[in-house]
N, C-alpha and C. Protein backbone atom coordinates (compact mmCIF):
# COMPACT_ATOMS: atom_id res chain seq x y z
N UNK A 1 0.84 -1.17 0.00
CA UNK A 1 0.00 0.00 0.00
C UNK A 1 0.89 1.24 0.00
N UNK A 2 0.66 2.42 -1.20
CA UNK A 2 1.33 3.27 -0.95
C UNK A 2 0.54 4.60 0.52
N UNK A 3 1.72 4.87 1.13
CA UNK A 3 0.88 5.89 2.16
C UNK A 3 1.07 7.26 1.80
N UNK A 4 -0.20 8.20 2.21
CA UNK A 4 0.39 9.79 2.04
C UNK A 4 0.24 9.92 0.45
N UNK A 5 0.08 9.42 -0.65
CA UNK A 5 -0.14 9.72 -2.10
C UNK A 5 -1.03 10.60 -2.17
N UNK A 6 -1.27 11.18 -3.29
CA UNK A 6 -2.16 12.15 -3.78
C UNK A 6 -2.53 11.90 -5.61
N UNK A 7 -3.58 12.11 -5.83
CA UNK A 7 -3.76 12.49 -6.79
C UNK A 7 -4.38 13.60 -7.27
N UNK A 8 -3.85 14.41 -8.32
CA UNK A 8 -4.14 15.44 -9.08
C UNK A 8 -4.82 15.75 -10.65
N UNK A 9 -5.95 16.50 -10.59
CA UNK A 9 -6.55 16.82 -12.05
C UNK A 9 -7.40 16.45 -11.91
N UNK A 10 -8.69 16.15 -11.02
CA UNK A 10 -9.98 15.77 -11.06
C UNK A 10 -10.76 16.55 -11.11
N UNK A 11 -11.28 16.14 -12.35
CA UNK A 11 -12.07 17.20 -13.18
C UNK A 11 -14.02 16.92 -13.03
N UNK A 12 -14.56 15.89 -12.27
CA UNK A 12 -15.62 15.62 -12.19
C UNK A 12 -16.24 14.36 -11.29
N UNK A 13 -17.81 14.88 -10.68
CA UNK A 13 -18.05 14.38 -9.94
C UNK A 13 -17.91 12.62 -9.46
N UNK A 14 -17.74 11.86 -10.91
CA UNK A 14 -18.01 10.79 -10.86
C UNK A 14 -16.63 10.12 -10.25
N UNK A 15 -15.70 10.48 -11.17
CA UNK A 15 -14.23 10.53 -10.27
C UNK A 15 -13.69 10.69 -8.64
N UNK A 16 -14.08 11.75 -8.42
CA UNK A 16 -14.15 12.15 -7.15
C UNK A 16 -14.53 11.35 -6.27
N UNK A 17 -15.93 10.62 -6.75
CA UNK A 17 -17.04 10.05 -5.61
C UNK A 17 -16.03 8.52 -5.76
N UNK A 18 -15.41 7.85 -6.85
CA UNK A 18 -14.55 6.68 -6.93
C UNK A 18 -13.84 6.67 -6.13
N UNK A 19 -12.73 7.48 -6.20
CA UNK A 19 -11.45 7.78 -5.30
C UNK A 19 -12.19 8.55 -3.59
N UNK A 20 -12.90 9.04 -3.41
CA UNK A 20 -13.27 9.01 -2.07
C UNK A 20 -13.72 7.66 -1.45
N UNK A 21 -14.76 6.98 -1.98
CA UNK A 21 -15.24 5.87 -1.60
C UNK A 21 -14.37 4.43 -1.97
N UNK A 22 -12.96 4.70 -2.54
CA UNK A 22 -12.43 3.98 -2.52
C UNK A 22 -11.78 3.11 -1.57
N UNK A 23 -11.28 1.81 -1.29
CA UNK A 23 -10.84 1.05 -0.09
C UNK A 23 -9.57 1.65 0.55
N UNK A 24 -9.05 2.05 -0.54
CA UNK A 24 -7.37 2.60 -0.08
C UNK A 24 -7.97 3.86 -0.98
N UNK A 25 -8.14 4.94 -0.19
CA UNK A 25 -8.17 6.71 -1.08
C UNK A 25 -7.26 7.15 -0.43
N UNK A 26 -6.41 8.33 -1.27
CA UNK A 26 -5.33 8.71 -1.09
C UNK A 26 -5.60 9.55 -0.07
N UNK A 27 -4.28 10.35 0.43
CA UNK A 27 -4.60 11.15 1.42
C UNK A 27 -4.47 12.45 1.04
N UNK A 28 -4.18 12.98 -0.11
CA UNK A 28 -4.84 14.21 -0.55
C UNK A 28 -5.39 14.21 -2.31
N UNK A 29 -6.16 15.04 -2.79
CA UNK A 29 -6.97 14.87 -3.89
C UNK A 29 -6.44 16.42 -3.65
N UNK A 30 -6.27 17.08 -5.79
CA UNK A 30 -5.76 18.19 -5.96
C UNK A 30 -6.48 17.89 -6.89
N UNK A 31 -6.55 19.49 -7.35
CA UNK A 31 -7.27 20.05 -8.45
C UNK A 31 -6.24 21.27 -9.44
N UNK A 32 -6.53 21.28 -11.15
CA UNK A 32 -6.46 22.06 -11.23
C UNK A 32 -6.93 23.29 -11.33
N UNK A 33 -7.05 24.37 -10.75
CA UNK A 33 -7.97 25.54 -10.54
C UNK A 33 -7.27 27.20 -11.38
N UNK A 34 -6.25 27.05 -11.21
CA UNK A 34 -5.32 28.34 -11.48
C UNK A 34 -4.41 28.41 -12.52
N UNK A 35 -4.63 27.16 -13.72
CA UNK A 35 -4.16 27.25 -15.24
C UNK A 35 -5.12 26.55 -15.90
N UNK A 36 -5.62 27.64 -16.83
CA UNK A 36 -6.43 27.35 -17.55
C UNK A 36 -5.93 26.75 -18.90
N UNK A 37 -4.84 26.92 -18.99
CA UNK A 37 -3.87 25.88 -20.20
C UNK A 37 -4.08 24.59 -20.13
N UNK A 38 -4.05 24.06 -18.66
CA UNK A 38 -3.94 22.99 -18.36
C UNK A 38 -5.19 22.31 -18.96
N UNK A 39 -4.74 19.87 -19.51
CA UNK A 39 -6.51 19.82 -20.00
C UNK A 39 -7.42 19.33 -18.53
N UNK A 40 -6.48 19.35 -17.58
CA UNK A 40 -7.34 19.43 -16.32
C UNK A 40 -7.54 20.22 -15.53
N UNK A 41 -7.68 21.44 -16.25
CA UNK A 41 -8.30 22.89 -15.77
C UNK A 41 -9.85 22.60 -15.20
N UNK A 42 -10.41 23.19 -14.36
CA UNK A 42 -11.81 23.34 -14.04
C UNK A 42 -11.68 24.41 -13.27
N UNK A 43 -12.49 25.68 -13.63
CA UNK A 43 -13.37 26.51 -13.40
C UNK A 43 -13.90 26.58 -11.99
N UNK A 44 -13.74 27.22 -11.45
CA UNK A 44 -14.32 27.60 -9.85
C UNK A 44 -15.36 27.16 -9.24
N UNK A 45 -16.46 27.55 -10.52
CA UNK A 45 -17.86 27.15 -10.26
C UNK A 45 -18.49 26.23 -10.64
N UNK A 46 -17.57 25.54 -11.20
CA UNK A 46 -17.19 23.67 -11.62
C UNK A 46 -16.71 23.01 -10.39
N UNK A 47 -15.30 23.32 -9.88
CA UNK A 47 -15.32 23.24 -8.79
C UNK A 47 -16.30 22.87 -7.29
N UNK A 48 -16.90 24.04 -7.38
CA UNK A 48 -17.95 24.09 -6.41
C UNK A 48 -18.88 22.81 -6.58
N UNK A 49 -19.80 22.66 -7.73
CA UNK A 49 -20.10 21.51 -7.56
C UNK A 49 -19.48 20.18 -7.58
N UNK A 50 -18.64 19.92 -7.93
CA UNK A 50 -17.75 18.26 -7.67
C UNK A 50 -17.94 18.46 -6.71
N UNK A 51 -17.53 19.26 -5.79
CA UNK A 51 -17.05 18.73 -4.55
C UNK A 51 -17.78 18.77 -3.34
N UNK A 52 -19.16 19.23 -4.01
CA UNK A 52 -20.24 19.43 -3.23
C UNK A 52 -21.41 18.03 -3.17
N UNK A 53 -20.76 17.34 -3.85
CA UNK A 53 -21.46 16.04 -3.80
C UNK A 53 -21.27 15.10 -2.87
């Protein structure tokens, strides 16, 4: 088991709800929020809902 991992770029709810409810979920989940270059950019108020689920 890796400990302390993270994953980054989650872009939607369905994802999110996987890796939370997962057996082993990491211990931090990142987003991209602050480059919009990026293709796992999401929007603030995109944001807001993922993670409001």
């Amino acid at each position: 088991m890796i400990k302390g991992c993270k994953i980054c770029g989650v872009k939607d709810s369905d994802t999110l709800n996987y890796i939370i409810n997962h057996p082993h979920p990491p211990k931090f989940i990142g987003f991209i929020c602050n480059y919009p270059k990026s293709s796992r950019y999401v929007e603030l108020n995109s944001l807001k809902k993922i993670i409001k689920c």
